[in-house]
Protein backbone atom coordinates (compact mmCIF):
# COMPACT_ATOMS: atom_id res chain seq x y z
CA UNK A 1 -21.24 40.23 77.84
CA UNK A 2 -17.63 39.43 77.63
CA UNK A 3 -15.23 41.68 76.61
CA UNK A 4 -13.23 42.30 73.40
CA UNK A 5 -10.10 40.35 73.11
CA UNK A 6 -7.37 39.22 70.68
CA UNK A 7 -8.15 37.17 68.40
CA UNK A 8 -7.10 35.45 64.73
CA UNK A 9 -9.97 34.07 62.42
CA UNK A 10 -10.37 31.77 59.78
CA UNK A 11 -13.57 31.94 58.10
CA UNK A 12 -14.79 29.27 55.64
CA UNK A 13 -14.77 29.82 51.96
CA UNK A 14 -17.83 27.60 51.04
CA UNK A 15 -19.09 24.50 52.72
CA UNK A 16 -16.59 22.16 51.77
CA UNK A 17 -14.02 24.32 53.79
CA UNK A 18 -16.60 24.60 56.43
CA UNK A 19 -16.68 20.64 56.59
CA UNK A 20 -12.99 20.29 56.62
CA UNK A 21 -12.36 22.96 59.18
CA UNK A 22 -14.89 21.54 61.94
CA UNK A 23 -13.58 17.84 61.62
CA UNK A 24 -10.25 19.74 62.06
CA UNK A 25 -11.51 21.33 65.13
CA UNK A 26 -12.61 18.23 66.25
CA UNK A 27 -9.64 16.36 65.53
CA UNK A 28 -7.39 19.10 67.39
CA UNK A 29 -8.87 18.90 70.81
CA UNK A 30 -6.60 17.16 73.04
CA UNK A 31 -8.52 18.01 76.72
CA UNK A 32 -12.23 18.61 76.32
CA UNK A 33 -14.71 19.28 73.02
CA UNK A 34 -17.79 20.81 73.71
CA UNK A 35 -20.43 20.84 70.67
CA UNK A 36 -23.37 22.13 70.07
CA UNK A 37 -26.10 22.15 67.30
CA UNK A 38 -29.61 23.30 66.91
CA UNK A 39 -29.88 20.84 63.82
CA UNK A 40 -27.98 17.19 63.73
CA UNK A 41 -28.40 15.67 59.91
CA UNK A 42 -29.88 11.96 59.83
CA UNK A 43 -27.23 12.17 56.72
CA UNK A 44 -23.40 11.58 55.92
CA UNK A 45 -22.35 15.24 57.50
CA UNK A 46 -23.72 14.18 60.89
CA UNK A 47 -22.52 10.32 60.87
CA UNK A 48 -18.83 12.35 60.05
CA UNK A 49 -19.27 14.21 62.71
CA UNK A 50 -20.29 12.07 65.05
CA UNK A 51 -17.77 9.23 63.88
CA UNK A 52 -15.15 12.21 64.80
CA UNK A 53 -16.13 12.88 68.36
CA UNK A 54 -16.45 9.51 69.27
CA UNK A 55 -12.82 9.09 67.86
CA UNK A 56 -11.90 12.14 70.06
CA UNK A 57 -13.69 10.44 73.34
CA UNK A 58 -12.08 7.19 72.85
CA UNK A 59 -8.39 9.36 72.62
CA UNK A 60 -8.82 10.53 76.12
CA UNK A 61 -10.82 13.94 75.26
CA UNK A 62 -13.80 14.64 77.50
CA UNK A 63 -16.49 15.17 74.59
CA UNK A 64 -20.00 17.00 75.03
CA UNK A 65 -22.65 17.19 72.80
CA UNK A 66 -25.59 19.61 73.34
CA UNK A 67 -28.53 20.01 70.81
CA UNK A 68 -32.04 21.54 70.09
CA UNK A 69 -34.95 19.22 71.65
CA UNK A 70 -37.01 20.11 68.85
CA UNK A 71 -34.02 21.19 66.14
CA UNK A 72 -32.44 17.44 66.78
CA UNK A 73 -36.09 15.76 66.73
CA UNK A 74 -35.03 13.93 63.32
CA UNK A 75 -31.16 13.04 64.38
CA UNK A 76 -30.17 9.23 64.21
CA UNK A 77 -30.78 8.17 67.88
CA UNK A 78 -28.78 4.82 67.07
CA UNK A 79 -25.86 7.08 65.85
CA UNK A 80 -26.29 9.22 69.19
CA UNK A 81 -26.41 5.53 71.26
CA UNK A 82 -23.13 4.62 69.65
CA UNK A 83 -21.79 7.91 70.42
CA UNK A 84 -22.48 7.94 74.30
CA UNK A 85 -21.90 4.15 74.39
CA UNK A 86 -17.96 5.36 73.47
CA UNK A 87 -17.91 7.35 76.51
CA UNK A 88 -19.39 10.89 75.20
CA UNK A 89 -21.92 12.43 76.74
CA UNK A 90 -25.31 13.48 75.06
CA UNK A 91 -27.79 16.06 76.43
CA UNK A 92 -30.80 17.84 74.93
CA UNK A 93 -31.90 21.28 75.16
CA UNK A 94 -35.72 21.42 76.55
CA UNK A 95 -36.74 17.91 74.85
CA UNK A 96 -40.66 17.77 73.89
CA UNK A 97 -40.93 15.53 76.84
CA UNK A 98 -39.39 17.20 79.39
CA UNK A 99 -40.96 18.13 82.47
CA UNK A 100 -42.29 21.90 82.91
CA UNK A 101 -39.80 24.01 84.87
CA UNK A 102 -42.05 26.97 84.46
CA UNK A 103 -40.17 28.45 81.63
CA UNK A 104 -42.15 28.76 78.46
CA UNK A 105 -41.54 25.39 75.74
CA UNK A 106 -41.37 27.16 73.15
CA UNK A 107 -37.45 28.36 73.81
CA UNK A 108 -34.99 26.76 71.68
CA UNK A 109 -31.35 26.73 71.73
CA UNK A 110 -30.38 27.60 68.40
CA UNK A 111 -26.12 28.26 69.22
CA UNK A 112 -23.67 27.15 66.42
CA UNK A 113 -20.49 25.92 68.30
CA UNK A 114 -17.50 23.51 68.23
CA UNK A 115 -14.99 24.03 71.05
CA UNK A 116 -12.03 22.51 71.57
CA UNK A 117 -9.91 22.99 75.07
CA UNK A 118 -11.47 25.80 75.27
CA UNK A 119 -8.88 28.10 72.58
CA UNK A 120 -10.73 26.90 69.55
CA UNK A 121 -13.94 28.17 68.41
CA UNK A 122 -15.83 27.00 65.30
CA UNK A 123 -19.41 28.82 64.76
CA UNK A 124 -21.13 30.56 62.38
CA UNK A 125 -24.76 30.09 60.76
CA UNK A 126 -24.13 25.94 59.87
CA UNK A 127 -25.97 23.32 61.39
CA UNK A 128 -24.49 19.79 61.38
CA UNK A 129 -26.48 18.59 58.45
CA UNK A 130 -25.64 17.81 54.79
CA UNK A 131 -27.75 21.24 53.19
CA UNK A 132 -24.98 23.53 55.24
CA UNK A 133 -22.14 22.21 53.22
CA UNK A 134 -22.52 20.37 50.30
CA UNK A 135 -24.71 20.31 47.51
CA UNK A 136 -27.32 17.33 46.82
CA UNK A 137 -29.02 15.81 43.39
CA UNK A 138 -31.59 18.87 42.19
CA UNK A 139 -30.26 20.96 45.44
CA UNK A 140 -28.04 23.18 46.06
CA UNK A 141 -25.54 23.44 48.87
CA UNK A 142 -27.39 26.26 51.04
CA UNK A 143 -25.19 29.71 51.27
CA UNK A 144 -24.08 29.97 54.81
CA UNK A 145 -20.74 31.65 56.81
CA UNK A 146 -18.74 29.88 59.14
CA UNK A 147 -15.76 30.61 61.13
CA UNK A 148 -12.80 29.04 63.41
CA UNK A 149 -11.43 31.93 66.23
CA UNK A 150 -8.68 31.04 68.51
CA UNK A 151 -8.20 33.01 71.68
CA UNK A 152 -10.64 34.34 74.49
CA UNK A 153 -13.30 34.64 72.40
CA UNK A 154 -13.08 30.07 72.71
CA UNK A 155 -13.07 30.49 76.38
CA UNK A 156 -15.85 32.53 76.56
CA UNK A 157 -18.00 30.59 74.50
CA UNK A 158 -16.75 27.43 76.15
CA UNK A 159 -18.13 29.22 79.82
CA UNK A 160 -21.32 29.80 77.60
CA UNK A 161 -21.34 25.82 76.70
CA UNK A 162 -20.97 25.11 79.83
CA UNK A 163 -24.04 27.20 81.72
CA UNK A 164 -26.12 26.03 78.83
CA UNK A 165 -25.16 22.36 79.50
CA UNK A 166 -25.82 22.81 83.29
CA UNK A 167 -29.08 24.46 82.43
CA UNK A 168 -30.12 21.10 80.33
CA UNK A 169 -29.17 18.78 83.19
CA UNK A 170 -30.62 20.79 85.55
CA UNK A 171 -27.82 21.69 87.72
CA UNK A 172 -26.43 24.04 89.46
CA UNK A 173 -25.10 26.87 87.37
CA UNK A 174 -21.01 27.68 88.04
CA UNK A 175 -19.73 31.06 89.76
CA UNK A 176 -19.28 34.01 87.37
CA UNK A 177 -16.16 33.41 85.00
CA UNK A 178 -13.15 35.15 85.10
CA UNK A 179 -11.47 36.93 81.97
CA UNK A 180 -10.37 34.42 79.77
CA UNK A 181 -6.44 34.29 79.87
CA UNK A 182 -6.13 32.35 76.50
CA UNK A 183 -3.92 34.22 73.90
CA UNK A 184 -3.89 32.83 70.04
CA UNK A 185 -1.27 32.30 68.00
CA UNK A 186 0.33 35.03 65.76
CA UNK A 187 -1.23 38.22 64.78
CA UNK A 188 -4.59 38.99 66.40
CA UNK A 189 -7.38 41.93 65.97
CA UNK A 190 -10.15 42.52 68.62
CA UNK A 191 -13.41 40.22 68.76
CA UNK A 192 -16.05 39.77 70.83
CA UNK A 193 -18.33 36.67 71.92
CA UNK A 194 -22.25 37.97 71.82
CA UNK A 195 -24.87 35.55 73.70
CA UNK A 196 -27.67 36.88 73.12
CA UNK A 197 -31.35 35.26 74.53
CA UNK A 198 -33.86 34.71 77.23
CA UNK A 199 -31.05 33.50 80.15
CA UNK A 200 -29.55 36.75 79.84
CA UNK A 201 -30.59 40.10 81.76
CA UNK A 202 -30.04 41.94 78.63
CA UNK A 203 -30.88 41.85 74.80
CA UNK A 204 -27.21 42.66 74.02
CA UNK A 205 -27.39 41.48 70.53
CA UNK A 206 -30.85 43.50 69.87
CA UNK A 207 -29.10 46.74 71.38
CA UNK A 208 -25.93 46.23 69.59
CA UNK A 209 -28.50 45.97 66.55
CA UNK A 210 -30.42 48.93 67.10
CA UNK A 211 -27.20 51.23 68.28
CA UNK A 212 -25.33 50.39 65.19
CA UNK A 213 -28.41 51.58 62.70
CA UNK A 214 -28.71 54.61 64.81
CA UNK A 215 -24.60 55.30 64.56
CA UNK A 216 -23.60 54.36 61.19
CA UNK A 217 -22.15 56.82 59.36
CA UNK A 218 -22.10 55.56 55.33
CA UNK A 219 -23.22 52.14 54.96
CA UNK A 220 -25.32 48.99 56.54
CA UNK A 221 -24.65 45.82 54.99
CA UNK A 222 -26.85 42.56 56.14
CA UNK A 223 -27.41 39.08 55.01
CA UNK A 224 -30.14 36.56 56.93
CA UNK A 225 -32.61 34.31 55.92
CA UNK A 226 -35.61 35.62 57.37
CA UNK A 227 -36.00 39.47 58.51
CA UNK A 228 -39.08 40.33 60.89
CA UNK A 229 -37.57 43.00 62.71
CA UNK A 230 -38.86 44.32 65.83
CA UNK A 231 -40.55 47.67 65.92
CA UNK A 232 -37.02 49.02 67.66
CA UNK A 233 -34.69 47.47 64.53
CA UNK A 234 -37.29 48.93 61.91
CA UNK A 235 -36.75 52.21 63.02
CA UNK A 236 -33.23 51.95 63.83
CA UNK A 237 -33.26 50.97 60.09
CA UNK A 238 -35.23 53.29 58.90
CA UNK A 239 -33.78 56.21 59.83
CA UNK A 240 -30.54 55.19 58.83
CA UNK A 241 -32.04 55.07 55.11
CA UNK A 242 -33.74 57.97 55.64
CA UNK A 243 -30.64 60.21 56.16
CA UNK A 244 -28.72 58.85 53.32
CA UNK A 245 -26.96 55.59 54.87
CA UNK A 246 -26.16 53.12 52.09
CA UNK A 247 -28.85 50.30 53.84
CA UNK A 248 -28.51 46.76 51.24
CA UNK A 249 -30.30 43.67 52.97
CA UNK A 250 -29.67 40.40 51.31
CA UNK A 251 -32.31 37.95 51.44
CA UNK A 252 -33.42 34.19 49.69
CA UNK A 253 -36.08 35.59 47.04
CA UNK A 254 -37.91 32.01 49.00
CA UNK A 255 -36.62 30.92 52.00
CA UNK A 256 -37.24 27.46 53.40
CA UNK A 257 -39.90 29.07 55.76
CA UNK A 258 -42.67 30.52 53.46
CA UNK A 259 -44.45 31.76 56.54
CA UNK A 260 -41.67 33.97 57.20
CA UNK A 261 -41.33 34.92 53.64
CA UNK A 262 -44.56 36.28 53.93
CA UNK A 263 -44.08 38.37 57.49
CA UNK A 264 -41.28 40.00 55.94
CA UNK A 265 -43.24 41.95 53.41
CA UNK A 266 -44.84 44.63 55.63
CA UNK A 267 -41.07 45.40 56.78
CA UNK A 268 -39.08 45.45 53.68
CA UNK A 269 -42.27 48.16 51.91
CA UNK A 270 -41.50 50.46 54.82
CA UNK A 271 -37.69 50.59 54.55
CA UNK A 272 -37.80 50.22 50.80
CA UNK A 273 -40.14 53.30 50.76
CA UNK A 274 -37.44 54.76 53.06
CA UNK A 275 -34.55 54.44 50.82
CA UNK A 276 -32.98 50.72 52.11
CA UNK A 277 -32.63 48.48 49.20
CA UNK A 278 -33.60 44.95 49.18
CA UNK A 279 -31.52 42.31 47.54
CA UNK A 280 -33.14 38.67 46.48
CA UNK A 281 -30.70 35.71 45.79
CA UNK A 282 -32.47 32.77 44.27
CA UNK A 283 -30.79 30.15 46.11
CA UNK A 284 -31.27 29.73 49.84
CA UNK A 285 -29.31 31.86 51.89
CA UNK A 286 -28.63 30.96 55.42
CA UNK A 287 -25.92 33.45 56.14
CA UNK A 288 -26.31 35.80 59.39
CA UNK A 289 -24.07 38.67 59.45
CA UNK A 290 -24.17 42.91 59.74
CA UNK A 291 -21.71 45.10 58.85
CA UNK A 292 -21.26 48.64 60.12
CA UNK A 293 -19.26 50.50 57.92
CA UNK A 294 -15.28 49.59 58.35
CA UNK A 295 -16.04 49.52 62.03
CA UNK A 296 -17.85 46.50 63.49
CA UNK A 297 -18.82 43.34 62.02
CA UNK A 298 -21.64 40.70 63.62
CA UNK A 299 -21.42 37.06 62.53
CA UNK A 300 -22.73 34.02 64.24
CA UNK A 301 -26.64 32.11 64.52
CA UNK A 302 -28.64 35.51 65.07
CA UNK A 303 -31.62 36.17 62.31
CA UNK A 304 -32.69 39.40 61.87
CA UNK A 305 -36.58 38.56 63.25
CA UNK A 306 -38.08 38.13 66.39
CA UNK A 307 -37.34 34.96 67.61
CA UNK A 308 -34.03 34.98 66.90
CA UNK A 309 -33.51 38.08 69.20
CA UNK A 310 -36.54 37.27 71.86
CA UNK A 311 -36.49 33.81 72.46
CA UNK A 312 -33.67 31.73 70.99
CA UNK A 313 -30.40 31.49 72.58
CA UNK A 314 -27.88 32.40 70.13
CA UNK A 315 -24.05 33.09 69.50
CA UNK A 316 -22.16 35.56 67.33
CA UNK A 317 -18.94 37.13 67.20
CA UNK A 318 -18.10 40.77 66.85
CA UNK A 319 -15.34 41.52 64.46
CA UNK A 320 -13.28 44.86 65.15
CA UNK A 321 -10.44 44.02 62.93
CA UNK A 322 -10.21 45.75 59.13
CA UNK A 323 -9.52 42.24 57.88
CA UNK A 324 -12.46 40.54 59.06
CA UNK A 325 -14.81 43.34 58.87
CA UNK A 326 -13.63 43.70 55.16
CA UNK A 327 -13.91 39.71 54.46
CA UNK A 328 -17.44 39.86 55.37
CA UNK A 329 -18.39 42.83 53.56
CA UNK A 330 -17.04 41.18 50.55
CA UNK A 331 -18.58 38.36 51.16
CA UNK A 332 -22.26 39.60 51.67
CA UNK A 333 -21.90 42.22 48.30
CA UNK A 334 -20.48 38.91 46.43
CA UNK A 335 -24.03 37.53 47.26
CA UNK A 336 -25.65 40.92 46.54
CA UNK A 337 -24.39 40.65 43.03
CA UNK A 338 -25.65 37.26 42.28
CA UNK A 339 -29.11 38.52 43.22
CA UNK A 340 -32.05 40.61 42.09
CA UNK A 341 -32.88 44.46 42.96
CA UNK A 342 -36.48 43.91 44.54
CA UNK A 343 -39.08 47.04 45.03
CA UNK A 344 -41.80 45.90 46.63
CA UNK A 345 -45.24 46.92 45.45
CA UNK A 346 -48.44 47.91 47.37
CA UNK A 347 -50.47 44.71 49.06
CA UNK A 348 -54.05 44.72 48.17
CA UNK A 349 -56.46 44.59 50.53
CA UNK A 350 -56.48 40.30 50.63
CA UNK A 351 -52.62 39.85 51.33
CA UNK A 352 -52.86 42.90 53.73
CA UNK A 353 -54.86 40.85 55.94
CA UNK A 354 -53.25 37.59 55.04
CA UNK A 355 -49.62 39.91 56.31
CA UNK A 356 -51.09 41.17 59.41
CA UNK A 357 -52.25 37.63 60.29
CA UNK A 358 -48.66 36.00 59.92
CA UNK A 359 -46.68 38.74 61.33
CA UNK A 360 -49.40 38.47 65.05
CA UNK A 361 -47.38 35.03 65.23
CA UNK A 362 -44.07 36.31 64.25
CA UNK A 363 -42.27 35.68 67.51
CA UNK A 364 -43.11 31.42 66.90
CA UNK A 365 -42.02 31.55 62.79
């Protein structure tokens, strides 16, 4: 795992911000741009986006694009033609048809980043898609977090880009990297790039997780979409609410997986009955962040369920500064107010069942 470094961050007010500071990203890089997306929108977000790194290639930037073999299953292959037909190149994480290289299919590359000569960094929870950013007739804009960090935190993600790009073509992967020299502009606090999934020896971002419920000293705030902790995270969790810790999870009161919405249950009675409070917004929440009291912060593409932290590769950044770490608490209790106190109730003997049989596939929701 990389070490802390300085750092100065930007993060995105809503989606529209979020648009406009990507295509700035974009726009910016002047050597390489390395992107990569679990989701690519058949809609007008992706053709922007796409329209912008193919204006970056034909500038003189080498331009990468990585995404999801099953995330990008519905992305306009014309539009990803025209890109690579400007000189870009296109790859795809474990396609559907790829040949078996003994490594289970069912590992998906679910990373958020934009990288441009390797100082910028744009991540965060958003896909490239239209539902991350703005709203749509009858349908909201979904509520997400988003970022831009310049410094080593950029190179380290853009080593990260490039093992995972290797890894898709199959070739050979490149010597260890060294610290990233890259210093940003103006005044900096400490963060930290977390890769977190299968690839890697350790489950940093499950430990980091799990260490933080167990340290915290006053509160626990957290905001995902879908929260199937493992059995170390419940307890970790637990506990914390159990000796007085302020514990307030945000969640979508329905999510846009229902399965999900259901394997959640079982967890949220045991930590409710343990004194965590559970928080349900009634628009779809796609944000993914923890806060540890005024201490540490966690923002990037990690859910708080199993496959998020078993078998997806994912990307976050760990905030140490007090301005970041207080921008994101703000953040996740402005969401907390716009939703509704839930207590869940006892499951009869029907859902139970129905509970137990969702949560035995968990680790594929």
């Amino acid at each position: 795992m990389p070490a802390p470094a300085p750092a100065t961050t930007r993060f995105d007010a809503d989606g529209a911000a979020a648009l406009a500071a990507v295509l700035a990203l974009i726009e910016s890089a002047q050597r390489s741009l390395d992107v990569c997306s679990f989701i690519l929108g058949r809609d007008a977000v992706g053709a922007r986006v796409l329209q912008a790194m193919a204006q970056a290639q034909q500038r003189g930037v080498r331009v990468r694009l990585l995404l999801d073999g099953v995330g990008s299953l519905r992305a306009d292959r014309s539009a990803l033609h025209a890109l690579r037909r400007s000189g870009a190149q296109v790859a795809f994480f474990r396609s559907l048809f790829e040949r078996p290289d003994g490594a289970p299919r069912n590992l998906r590359d679910h990373r958020k980043l934009a990288i441009a000569d390797s100082r910028r960094l744009w991540s965060g929870g958003r896909n490239l898609a239209a539902e991350y950013f703005h709203d749509r007739p009858g349908r909201p804009a979904w509520l997400d977090l988003s970022f831009t960090v310049e410094g080593a935190v950029a190179a380290d993600a853009a080593d990260r880009f490039e093992r995972d790009w290797r890894k898709a073509l199959h070739q050979p992967q490149p010597p260890p990297a060294l610290p990233a020299p890259a210093e940003p502009p103006g005044p900096a606090a400490a963060a930290q790039f977390l890769p977190s999934g299968p690839e890697l020896p350790e489950d940093s971002a499950q430990a980091l997780l799990i260490a933080g419920g167990f340290r915290v000293r006053r509160r626990l705030l957290a905001i995902t979409p879908y929260f199937v902790p493992d059995d170390g995270l419940q307890l970790a969790l637990k506990l914390a609410a159990l000796r007085g810790i302020e514990v307030d999870i945000v969640l979508p009161a329905r999510s846009n997986h229902r399965l999900a919405d259901l394997a959640r249950r079982r967890s949220m009675r045991e930590l409710a009955a343990a004194g965590a409070r559970f928080w349900l917004h009634p628009h779809m929440l796609h944000a993914k962040a923890v806060v540890f009291d005024d201490d540490l912060a966690m923002c990037g593409s990690i859910n708080l369920d199993l496959r998020s932290l078993f078998l997806n590769h994912e990307a976050s950044v760990l905030f140490y500064g007090r301005a970041e770490i207080d921008w994101l608490a703000a953040w996740i209790e402005a969401r907390r107010g716009e939703a509704q106190r839930h207590e869940p109730g006892p499951a009869g003997i029907g859902m139970d069942l129905l509970e137990g049989a969702v949560r035995a596939v968990a680790f594929q929701l």
